[in-house]
C-alpha atoms as a PDB file:
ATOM      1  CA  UNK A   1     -14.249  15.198  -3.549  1.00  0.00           C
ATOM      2  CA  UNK A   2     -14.854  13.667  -0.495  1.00  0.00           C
ATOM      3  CA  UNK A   3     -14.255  14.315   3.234  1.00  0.00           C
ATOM      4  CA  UNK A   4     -12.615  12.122   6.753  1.00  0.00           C
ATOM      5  CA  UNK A   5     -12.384  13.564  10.317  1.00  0.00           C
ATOM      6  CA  UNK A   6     -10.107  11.851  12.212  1.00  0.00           C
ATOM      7  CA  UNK A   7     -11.413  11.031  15.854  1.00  0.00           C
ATOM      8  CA  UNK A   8      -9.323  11.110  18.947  1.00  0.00           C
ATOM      9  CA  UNK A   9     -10.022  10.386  22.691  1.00  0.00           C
ATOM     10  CA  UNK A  10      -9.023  12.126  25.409  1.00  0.00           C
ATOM     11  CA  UNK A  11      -8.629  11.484  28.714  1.00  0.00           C
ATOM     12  CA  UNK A  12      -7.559  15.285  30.261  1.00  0.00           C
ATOM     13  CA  UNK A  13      -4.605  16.216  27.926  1.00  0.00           C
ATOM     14  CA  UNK A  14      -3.489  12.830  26.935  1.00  0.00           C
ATOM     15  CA  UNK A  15      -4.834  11.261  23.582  1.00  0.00           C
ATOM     16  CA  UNK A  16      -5.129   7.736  24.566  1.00  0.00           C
ATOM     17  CA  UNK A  17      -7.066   6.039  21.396  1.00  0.00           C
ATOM     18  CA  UNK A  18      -7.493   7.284  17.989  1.00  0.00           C
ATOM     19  CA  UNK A  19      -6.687   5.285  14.587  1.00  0.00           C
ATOM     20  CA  UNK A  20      -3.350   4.258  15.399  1.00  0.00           C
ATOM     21  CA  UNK A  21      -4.387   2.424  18.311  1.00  0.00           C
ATOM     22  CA  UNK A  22      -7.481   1.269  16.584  1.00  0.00           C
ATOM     23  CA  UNK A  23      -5.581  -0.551  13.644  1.00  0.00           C
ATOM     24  CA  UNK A  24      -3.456  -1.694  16.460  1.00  0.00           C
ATOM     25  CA  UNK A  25      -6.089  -3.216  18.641  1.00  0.00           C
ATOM     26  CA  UNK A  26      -7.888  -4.816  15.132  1.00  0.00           C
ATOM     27  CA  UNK A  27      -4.473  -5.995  14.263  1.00  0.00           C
ATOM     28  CA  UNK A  28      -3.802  -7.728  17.621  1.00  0.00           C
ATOM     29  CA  UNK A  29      -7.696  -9.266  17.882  1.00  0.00           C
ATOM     30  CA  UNK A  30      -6.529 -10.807  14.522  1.00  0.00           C
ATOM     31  CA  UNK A  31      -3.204 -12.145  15.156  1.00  0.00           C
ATOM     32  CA  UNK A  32      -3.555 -12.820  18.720  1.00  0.00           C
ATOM     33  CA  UNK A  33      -0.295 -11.339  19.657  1.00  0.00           C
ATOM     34  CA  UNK A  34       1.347  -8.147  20.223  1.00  0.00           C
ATOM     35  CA  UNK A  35       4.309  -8.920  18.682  1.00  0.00           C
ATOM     36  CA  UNK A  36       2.705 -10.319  15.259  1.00  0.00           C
ATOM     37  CA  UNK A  37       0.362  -6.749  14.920  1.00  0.00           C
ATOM     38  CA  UNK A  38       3.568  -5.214  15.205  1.00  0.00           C
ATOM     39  CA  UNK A  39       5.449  -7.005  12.396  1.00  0.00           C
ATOM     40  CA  UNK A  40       2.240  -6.371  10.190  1.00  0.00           C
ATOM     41  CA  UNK A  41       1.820  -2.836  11.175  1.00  0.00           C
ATOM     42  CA  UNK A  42       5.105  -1.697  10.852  1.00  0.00           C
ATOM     43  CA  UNK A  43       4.852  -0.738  14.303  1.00  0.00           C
ATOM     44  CA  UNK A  44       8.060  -0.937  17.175  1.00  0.00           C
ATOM     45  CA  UNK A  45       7.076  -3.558  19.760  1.00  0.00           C
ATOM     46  CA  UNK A  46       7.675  -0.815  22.420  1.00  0.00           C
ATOM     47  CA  UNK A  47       5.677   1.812  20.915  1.00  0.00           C
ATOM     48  CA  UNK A  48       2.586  -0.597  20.489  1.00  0.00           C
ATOM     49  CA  UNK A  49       3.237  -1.416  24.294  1.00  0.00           C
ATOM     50  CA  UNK A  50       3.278   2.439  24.795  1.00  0.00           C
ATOM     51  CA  UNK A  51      -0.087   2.743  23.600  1.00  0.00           C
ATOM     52  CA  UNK A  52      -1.528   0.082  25.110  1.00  0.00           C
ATOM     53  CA  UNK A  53      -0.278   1.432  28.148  1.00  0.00           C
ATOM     54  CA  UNK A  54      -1.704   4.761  27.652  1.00  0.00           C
ATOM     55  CA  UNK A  55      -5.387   3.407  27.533  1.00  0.00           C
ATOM     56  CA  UNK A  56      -5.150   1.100  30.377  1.00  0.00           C
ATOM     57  CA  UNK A  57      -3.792   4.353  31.771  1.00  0.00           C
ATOM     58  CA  UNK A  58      -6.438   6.456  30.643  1.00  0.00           C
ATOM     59  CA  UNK A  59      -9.453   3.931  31.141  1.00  0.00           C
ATOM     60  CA  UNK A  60      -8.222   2.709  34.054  1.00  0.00           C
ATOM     61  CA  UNK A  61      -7.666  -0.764  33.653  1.00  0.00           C
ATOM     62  CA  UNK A  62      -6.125  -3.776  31.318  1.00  0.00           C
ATOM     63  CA  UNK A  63      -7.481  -3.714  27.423  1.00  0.00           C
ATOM     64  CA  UNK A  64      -4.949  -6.296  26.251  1.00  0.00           C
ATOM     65  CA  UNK A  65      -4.719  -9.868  28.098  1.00  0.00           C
ATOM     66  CA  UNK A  66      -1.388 -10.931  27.480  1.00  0.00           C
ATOM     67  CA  UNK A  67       0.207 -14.535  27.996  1.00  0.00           C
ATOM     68  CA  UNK A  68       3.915 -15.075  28.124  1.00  0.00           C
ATOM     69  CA  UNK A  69       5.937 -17.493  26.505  1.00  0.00           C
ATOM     70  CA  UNK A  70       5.768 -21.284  26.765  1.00  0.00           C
ATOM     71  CA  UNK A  71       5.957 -24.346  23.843  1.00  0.00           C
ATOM     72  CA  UNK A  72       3.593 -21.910  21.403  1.00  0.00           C
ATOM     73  CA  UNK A  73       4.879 -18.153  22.478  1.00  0.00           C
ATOM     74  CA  UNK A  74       2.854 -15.736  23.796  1.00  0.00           C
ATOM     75  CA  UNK A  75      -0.614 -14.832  22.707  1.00  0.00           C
ATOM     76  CA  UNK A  76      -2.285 -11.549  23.491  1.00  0.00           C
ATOM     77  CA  UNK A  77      -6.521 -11.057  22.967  1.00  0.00           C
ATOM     78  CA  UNK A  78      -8.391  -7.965  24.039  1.00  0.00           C
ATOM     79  CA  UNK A  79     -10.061  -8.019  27.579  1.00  0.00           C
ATOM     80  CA  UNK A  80     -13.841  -7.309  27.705  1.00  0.00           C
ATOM     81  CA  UNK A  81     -12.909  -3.872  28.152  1.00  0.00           C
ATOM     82  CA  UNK A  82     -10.315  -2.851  25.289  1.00  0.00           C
ATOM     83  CA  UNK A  83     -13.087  -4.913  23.236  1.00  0.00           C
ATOM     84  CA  UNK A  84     -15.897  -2.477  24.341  1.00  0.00           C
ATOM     85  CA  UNK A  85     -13.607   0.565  23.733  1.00  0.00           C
ATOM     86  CA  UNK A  86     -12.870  -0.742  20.516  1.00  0.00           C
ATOM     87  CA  UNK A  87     -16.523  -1.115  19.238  1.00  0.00           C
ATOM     88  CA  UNK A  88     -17.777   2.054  20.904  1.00  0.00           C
ATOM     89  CA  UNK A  89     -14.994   4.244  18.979  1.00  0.00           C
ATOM     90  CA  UNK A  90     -16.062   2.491  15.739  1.00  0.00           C
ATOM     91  CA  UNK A  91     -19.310   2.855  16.331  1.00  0.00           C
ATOM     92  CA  UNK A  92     -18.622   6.825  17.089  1.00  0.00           C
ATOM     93  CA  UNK A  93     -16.537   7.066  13.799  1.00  0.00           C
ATOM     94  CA  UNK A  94     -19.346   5.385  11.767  1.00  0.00           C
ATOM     95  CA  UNK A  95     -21.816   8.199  13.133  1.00  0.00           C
ATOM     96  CA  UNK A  96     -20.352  10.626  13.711  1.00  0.00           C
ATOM     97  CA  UNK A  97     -19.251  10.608   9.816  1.00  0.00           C
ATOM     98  CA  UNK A  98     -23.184  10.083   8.877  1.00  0.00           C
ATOM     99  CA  UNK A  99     -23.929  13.251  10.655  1.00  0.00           C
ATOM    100  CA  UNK A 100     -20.697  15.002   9.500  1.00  0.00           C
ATOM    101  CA  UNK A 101     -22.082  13.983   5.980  1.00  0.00           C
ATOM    102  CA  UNK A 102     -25.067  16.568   5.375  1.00  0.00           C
ATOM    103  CA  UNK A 103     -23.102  19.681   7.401  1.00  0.00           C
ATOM    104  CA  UNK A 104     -20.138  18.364   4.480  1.00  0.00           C
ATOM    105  CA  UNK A 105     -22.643  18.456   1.406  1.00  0.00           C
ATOM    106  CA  UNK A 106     -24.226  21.925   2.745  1.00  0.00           C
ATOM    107  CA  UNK A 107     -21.187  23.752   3.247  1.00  0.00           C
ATOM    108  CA  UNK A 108     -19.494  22.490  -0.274  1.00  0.00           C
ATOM    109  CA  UNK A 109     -23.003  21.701  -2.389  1.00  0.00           C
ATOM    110  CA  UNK A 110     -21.215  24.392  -4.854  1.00  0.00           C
ATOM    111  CA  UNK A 111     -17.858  24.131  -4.639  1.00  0.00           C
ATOM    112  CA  UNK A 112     -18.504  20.846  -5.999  1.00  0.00           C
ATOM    113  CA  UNK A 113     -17.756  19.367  -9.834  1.00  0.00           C
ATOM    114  CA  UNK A 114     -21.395  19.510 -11.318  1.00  0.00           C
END
């Protein structure tokens, strides 16, 4: 038995990044465009644009670069920001399950297969 918390941020009501829009924000740093995270993801092109949207929204201001068309196609890269947000949620999922982790073994220590 193990556990996972899943970790979402808000900005007032609205849920702008969680791990939707982290696998989406890995997905584009890796392919370098919007359209290609999408096809891998499984993802609609205008629901990936959707949230995108909603964290500019919500952080107030651009996380994905984007570059339209010419000989190549477009490309699209995380700005400085959308790069910081993405590292800073990691890094808050990484620790915040370490200190979920003792709280987890406390409350189930005997509930537990010996």
């Amino acid at each position: 038995m193990d556990f996972a918390a899943k970790l979402v941020l808000f900005e007032g009501e609205l849920g702008f990044f969680g791990p939707g829009v982290k696998d989406l924000f890995l997905c584009i740093d890796s392919e370098r465009s919007v359209k290609a995270a999408c096809e891998k993801m499984g993802l609609s092109y205008s629901k990936a644009w959707k949230m995108i949207r909603n964290v500019e929204k919500a952080i107030g201001k651009p996380a994905v670069t984007r570059v339209q068309g010419g000989h190549d196609g477009g490309s699209a890269s995380l700005t400085e920001a959308g790069r910081d947000l993405l590292d800073r949620y990691m890094n808050l999922e990484k620790e915040g399950r370490e200190a979920l982790k003792p709280l987890y073994e406390k409350e189930f220590r005997t509930f537990l297969k010996p």
